[in-house]
Structures are given as structure tokens and as C-alpha cells.
PDB file of N, CA and C in Angstrom:
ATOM      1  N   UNK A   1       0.841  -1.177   0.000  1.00  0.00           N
ATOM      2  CA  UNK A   1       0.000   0.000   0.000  1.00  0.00           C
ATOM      3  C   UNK A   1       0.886   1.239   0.000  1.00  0.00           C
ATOM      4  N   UNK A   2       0.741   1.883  -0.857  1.00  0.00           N
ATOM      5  CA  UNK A   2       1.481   3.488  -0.942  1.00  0.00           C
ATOM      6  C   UNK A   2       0.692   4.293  -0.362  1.00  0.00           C
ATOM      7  N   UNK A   3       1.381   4.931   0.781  1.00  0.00           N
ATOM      8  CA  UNK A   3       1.554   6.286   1.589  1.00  0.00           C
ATOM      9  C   UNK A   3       1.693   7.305   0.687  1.00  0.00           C
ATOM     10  N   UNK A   4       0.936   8.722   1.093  1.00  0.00           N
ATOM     11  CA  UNK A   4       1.093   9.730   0.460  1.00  0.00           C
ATOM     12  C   UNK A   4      -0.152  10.182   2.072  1.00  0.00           C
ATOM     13  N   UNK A   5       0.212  11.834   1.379  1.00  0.00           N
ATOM     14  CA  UNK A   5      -0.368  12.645   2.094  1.00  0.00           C
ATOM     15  C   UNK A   5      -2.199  12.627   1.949  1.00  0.00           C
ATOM     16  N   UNK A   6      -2.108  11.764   0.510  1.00  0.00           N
ATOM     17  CA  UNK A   6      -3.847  12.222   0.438  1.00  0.00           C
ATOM     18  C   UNK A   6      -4.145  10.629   1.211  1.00  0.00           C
ATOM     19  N   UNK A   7      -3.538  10.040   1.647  1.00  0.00           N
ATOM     20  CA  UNK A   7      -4.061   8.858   2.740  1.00  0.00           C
ATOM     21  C   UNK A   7      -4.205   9.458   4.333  1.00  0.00           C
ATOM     22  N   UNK A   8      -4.546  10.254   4.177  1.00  0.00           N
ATOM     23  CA  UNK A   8      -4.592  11.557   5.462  1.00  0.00           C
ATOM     24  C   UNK A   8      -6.125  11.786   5.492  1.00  0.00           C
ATOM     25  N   UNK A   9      -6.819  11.068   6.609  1.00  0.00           N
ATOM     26  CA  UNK A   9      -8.112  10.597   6.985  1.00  0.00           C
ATOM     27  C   UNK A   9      -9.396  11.876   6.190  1.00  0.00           C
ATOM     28  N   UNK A  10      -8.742  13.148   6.450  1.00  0.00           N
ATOM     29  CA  UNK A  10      -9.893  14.564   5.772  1.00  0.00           C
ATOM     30  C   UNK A  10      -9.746  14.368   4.311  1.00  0.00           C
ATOM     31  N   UNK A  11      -8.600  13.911   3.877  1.00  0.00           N
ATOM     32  CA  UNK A  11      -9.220  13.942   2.359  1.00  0.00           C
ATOM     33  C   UNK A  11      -9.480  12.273   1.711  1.00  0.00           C
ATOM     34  N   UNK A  12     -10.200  11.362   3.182  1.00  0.00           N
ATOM     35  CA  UNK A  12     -10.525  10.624   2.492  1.00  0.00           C
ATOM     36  C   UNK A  12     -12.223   9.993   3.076  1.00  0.00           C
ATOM     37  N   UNK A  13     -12.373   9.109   2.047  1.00  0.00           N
ATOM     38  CA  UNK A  13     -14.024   8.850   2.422  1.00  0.00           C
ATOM     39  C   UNK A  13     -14.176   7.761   3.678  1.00  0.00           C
ATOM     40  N   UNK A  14     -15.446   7.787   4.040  1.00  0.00           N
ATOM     41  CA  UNK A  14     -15.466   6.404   4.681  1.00  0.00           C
ATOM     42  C   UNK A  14     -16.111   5.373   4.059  1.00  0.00           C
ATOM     43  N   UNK A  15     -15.363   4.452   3.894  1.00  0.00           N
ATOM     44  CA  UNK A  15     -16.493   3.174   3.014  1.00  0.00           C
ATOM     45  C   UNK A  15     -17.024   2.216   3.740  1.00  0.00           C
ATOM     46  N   UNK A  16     -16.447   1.744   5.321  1.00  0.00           N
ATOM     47  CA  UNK A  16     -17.248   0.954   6.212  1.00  0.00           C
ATOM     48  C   UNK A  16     -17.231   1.474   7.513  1.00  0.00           C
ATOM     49  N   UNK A  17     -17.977   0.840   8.653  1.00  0.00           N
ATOM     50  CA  UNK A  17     -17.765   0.907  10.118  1.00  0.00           C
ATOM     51  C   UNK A  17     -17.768  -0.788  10.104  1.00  0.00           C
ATOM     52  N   UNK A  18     -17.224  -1.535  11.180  1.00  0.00           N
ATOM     53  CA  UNK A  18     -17.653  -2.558  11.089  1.00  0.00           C
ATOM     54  C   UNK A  18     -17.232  -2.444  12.867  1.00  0.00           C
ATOM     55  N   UNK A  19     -17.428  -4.000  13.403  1.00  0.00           N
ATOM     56  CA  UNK A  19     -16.838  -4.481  14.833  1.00  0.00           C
ATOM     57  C   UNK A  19     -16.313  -5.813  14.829  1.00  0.00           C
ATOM     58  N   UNK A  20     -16.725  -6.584  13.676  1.00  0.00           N
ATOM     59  CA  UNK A  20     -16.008  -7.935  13.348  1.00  0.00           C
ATOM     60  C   UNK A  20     -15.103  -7.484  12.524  1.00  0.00           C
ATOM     61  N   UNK A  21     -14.379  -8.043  13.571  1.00  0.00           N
ATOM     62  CA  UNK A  21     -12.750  -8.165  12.668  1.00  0.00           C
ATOM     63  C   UNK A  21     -12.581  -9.488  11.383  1.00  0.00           C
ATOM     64  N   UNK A  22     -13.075 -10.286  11.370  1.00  0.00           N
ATOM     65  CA  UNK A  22     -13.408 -11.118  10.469  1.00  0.00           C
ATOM     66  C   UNK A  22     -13.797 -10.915   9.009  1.00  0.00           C
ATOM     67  N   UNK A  23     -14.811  -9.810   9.249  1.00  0.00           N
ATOM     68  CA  UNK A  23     -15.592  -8.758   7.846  1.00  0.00           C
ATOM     69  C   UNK A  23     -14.613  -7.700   7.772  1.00  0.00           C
ATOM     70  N   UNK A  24     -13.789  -6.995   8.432  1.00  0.00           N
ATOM     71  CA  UNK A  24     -12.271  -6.010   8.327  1.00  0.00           C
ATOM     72  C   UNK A  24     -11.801  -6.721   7.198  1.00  0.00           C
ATOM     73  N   UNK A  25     -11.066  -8.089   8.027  1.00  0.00           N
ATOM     74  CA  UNK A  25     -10.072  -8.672   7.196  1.00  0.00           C
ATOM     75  C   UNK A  25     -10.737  -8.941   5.848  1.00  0.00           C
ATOM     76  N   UNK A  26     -11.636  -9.158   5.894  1.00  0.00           N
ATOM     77  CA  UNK A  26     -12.458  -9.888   4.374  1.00  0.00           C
ATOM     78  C   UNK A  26     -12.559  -8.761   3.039  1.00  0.00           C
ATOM     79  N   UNK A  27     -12.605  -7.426   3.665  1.00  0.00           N
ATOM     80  CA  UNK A  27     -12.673  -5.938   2.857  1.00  0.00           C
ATOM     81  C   UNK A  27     -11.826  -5.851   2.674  1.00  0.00           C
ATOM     82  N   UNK A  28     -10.348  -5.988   3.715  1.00  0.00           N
ATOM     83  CA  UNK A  28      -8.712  -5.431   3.583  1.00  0.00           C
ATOM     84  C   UNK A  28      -8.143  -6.489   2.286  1.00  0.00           C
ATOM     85  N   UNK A  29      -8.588  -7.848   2.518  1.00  0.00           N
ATOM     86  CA  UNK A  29      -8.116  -8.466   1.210  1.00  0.00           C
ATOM     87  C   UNK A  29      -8.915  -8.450  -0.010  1.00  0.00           C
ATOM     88  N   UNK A  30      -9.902  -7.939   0.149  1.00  0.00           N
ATOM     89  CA  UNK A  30     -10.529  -7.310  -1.617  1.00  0.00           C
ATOM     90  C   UNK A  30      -9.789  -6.390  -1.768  1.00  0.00           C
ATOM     91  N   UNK A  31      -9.491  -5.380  -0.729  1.00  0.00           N
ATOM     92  CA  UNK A  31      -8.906  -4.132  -1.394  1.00  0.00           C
ATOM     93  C   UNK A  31      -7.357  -3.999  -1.770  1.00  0.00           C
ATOM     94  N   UNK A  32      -6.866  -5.052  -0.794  1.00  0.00           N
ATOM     95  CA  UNK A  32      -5.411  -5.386  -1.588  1.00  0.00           C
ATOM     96  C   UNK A  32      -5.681  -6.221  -2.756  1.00  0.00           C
ATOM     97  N   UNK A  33      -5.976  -7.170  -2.884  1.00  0.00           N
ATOM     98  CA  UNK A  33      -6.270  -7.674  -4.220  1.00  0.00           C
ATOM     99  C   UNK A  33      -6.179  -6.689  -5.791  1.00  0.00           C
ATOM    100  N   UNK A  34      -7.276  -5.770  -5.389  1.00  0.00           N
ATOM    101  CA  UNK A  34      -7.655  -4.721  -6.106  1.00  0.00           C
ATOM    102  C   UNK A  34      -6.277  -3.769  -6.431  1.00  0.00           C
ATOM    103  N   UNK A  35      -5.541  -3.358  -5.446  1.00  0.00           N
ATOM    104  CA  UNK A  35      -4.837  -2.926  -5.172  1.00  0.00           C
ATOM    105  C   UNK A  35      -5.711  -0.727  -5.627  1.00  0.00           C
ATOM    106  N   UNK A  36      -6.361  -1.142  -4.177  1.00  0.00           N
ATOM    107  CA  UNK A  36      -6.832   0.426  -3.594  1.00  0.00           C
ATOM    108  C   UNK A  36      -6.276   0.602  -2.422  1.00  0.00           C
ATOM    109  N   UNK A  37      -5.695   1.249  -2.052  1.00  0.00           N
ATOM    110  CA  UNK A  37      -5.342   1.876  -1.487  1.00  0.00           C
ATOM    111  C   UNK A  37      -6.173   2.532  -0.357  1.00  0.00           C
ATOM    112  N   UNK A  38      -5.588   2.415   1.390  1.00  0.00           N
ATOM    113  CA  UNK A  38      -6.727   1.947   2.053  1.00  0.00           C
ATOM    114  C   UNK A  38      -6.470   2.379   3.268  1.00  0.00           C
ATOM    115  N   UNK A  39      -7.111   3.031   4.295  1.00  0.00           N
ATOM    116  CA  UNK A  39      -6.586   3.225   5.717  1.00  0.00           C
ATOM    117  C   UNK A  39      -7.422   2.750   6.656  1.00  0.00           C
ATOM    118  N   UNK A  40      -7.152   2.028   8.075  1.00  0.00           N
ATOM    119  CA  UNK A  40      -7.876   1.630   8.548  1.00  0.00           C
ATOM    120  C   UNK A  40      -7.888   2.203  10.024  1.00  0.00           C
ATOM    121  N   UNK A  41      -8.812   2.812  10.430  1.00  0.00           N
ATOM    122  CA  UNK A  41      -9.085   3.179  12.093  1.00  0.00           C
ATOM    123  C   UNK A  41      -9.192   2.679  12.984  1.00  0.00           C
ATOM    124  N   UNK A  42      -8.826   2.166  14.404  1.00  0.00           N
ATOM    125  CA  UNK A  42      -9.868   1.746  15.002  1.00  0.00           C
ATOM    126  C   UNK A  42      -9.971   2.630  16.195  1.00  0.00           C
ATOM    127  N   UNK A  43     -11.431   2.247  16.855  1.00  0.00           N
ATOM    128  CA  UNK A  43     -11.766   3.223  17.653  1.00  0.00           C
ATOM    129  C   UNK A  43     -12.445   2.967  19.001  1.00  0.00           C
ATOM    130  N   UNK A  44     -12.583   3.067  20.488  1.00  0.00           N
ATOM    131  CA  UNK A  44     -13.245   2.410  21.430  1.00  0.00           C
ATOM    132  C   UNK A  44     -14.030   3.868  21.929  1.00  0.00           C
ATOM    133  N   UNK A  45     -15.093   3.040  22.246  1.00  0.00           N
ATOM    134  CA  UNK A  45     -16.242   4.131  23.271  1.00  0.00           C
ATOM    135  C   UNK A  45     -15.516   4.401  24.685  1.00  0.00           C
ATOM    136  N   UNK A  46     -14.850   3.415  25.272  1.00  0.00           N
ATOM    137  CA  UNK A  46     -14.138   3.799  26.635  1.00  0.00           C
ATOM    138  C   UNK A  46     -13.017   4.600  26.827  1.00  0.00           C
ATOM    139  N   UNK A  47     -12.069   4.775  26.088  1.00  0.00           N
ATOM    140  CA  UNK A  47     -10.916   5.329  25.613  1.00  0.00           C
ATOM    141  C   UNK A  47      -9.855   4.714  26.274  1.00  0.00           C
ATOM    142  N   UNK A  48      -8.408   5.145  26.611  1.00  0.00           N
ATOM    143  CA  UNK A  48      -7.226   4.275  27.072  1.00  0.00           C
ATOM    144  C   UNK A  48      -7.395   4.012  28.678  1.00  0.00           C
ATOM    145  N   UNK A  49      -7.915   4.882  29.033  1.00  0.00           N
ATOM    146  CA  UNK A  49      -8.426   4.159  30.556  1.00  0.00           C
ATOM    147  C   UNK A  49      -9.305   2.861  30.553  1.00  0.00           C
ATOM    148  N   UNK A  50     -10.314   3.485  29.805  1.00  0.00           N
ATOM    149  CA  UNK A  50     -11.323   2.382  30.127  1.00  0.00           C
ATOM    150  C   UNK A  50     -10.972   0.843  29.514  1.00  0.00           C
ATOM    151  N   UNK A  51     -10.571   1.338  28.181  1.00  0.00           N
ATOM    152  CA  UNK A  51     -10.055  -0.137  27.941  1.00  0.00           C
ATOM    153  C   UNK A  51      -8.691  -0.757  28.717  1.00  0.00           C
ATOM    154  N   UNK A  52      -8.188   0.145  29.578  1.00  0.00           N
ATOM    155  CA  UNK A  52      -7.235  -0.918  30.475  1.00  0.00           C
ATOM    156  C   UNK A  52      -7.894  -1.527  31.369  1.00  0.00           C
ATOM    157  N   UNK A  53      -8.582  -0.458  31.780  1.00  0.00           N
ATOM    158  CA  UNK A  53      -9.943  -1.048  32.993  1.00  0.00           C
ATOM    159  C   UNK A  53     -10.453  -2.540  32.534  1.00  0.00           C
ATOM    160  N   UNK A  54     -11.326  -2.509  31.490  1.00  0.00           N
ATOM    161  CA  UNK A  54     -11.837  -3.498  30.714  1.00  0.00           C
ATOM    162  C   UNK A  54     -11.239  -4.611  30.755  1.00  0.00           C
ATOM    163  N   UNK A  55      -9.709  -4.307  30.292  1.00  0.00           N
ATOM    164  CA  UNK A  55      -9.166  -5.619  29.667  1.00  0.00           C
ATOM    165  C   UNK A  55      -8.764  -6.489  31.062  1.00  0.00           C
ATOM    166  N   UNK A  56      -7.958  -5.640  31.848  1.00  0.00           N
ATOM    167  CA  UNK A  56      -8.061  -5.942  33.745  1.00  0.00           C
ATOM    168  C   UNK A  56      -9.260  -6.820  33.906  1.00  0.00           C
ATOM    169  N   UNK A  57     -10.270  -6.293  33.635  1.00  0.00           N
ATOM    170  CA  UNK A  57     -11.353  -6.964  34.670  1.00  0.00           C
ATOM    171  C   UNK A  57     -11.930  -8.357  33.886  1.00  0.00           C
ATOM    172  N   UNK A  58     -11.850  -8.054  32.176  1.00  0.00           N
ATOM    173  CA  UNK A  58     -11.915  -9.512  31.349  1.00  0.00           C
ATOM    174  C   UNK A  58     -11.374 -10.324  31.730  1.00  0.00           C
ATOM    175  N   UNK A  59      -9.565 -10.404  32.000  1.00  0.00           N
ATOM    176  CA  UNK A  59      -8.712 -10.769  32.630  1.00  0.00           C
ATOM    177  C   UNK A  59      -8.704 -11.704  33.673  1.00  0.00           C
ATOM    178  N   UNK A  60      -9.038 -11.227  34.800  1.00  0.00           N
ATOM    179  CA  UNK A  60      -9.059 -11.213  35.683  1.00  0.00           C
ATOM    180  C   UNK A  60     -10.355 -12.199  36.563  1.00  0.00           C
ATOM    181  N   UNK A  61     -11.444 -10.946  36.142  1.00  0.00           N
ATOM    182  CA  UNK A  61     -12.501 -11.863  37.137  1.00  0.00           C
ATOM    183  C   UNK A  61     -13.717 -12.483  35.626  1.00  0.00           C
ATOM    184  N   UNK A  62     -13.723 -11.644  34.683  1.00  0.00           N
ATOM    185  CA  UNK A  62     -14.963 -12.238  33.372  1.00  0.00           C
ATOM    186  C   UNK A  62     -14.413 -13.734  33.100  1.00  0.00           C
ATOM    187  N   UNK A  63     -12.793 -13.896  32.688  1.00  0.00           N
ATOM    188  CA  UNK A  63     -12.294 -14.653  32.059  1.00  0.00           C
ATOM    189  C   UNK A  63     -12.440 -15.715  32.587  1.00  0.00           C
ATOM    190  N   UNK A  64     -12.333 -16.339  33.604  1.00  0.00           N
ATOM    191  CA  UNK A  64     -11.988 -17.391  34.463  1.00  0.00           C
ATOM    192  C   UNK A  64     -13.636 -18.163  34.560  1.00  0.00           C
ATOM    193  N   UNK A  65     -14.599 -17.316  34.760  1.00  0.00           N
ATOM    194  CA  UNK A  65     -16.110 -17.381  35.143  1.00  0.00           C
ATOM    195  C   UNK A  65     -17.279 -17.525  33.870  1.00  0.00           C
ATOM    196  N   UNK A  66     -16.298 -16.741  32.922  1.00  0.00           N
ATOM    197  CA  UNK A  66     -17.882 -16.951  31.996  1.00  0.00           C
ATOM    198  C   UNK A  66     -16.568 -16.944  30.628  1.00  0.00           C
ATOM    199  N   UNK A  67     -16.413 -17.953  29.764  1.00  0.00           N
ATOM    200  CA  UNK A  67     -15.395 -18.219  28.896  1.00  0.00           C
ATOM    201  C   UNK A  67     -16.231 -17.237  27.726  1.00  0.00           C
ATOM    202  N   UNK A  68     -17.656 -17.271  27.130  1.00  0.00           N
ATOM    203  CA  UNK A  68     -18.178 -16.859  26.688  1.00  0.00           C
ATOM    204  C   UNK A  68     -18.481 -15.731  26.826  1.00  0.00           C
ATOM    205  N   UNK A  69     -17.965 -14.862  27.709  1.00  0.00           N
ATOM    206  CA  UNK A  69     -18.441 -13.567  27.737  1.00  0.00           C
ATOM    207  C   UNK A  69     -18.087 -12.620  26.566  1.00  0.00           C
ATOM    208  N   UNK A  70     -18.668 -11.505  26.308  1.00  0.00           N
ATOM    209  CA  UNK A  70     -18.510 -10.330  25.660  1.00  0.00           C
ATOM    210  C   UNK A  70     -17.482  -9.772  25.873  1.00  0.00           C
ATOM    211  N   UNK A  71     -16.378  -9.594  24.608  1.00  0.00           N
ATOM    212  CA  UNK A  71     -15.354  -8.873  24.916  1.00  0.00           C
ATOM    213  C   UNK A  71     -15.760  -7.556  25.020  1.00  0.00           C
ATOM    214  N   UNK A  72     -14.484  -6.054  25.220  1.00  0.00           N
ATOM    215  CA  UNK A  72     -15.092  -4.923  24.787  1.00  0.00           C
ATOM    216  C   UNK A  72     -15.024  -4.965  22.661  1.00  0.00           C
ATOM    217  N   UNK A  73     -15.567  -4.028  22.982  1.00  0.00           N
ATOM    218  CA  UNK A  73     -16.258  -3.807  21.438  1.00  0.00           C
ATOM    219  C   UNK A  73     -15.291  -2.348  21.198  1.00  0.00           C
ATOM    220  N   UNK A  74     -14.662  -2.964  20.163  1.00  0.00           N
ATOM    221  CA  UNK A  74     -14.235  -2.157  19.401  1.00  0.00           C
ATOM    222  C   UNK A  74     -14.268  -1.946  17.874  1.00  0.00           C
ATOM    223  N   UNK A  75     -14.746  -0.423  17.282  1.00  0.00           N
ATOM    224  CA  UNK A  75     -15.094  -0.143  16.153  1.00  0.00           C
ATOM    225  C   UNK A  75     -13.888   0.201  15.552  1.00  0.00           C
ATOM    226  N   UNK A  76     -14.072  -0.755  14.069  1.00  0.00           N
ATOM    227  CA  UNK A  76     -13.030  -0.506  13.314  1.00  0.00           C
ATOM    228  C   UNK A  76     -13.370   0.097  11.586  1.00  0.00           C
ATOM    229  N   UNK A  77     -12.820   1.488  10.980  1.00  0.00           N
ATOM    230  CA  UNK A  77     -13.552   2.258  10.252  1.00  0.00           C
ATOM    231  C   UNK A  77     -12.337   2.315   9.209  1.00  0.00           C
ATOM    232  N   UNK A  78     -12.689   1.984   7.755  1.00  0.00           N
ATOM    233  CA  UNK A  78     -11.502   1.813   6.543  1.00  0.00           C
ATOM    234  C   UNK A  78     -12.349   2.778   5.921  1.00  0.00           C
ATOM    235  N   UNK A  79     -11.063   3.493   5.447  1.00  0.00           N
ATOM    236  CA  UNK A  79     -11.348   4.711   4.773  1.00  0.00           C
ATOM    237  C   UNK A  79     -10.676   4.490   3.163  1.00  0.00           C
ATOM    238  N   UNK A  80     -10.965   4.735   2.546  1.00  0.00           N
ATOM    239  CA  UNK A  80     -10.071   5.048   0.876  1.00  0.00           C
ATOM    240  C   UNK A  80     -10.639   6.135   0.529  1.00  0.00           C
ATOM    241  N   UNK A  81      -9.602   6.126  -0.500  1.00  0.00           N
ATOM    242  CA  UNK A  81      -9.848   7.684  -1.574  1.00  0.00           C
ATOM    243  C   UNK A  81     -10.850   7.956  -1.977  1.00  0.00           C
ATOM    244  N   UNK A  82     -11.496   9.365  -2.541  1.00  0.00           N
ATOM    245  CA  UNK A  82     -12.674   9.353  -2.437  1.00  0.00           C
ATOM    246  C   UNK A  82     -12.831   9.358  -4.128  1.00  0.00           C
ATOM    247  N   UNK A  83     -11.469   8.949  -5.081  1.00  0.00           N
ATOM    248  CA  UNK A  83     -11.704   8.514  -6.525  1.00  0.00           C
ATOM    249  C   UNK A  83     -11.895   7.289  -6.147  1.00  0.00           C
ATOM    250  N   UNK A  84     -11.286   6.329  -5.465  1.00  0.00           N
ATOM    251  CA  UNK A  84     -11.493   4.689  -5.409  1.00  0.00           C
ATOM    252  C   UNK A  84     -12.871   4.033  -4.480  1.00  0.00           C
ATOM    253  N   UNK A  85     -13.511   5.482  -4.435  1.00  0.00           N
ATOM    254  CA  UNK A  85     -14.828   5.179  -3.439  1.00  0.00           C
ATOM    255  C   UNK A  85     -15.700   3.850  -3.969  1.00  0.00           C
ATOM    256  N   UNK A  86     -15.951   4.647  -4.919  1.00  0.00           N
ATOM    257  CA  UNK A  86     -16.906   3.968  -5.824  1.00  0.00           C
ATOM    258  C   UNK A  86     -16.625   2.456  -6.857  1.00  0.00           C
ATOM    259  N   UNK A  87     -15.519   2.419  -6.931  1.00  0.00           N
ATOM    260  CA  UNK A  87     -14.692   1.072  -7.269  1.00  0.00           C
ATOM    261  C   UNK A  87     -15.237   0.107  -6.224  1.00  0.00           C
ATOM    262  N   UNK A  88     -14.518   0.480  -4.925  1.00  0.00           N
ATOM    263  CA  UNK A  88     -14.765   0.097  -3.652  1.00  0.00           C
ATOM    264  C   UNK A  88     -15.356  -0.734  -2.977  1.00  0.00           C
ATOM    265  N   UNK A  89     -16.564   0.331  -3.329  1.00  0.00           N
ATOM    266  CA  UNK A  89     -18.004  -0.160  -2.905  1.00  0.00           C
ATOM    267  C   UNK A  89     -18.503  -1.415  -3.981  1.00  0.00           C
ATOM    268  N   UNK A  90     -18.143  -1.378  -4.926  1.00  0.00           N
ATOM    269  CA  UNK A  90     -18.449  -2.383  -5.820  1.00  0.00           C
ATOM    270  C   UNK A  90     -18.051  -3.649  -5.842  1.00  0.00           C
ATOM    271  N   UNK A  91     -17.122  -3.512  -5.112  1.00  0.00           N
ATOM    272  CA  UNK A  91     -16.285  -5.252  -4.939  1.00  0.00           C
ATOM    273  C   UNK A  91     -16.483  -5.313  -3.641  1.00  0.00           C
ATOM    274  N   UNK A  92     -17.066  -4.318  -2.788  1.00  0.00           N
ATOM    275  CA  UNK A  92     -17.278  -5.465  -1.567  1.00  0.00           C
ATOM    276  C   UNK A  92     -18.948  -6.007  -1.484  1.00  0.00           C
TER     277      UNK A  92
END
């Protein structure tokens, strides 16, 4: 993937939100395939406290007690160019 300045989040679009990382990876390899050019975010509602908090207490007392529990949720947002928008959107 080539770096340049217009891979600089304001001059580019958003083409997903997702929270499965599974459907991330599944977009990131269409778009390498393709070869578009691609940035990816991610982002938490708690911020660096809370997700230390979080991960501590998953850790700690969730992990051991409920194997199945809910991790935290984190949103992950791929951005491309806003010429390769529309390509984009078409192959996923």
C-alpha cells in the first residue's frame, strides 16, 4: 500500500464501520487484491483508561467465570480515496 499525504483521513471517504474483525479482514483483502489503497481506524467508546480497565477486569474476574463472555467492542472504520470510493463499494 502506498503512503502519500492524500491517505490523510480529511481527504478521504469512509467506506465501512464494522466491529467484526473477520468482515475487516475480508474488505482489507478485496482491497489489496484490487490494489486500492486503504486506511484503517480503530476506535473504542471507553478510551485508554477504560479499555485498560476493561481488559483488567476480562482478565481477571470475566475470564476465568464466563469463557463466553462479551469482549469490549471495538469499532473498526476503513477509509479510501474518495476517486477509489466507488470502485470500492463495488467489490465489496
Amino acid at each position: 500500500m502506498t503512503q502519500s499525504l492524500f491517505m490523510f483521513i480529511p481527504f478521504l471517504k469512509l467506506l465501512i464501520t464494522e466491529v467484526d474483525p473477520g468482515e475487516v479482514k475480508r474488505v482489507e483483502d478485496i482491497l489489496k487484491a484490487n490494489d486500492i489503497p486503504y486506511r484503517i481506524k480503530s476506535s473504542s467508546t471507553r478510551g485508554a483508561f477504560g479499555r485498560h480497565y476493561d481488559s483488567k477486569t476480562y482478565q481477571q474476574i470475566v475470564m476465568p467465570l464466563y469463557i463466553d463472555a462479551q469482549r469490549p467492542t471495538i469499532t473498526f472504520i476503513i477509509y479510501v480515496r474518495k476517486r477509489d470510493f466507488d470502485r470500492a463499494v463495488s467489490l465489496i
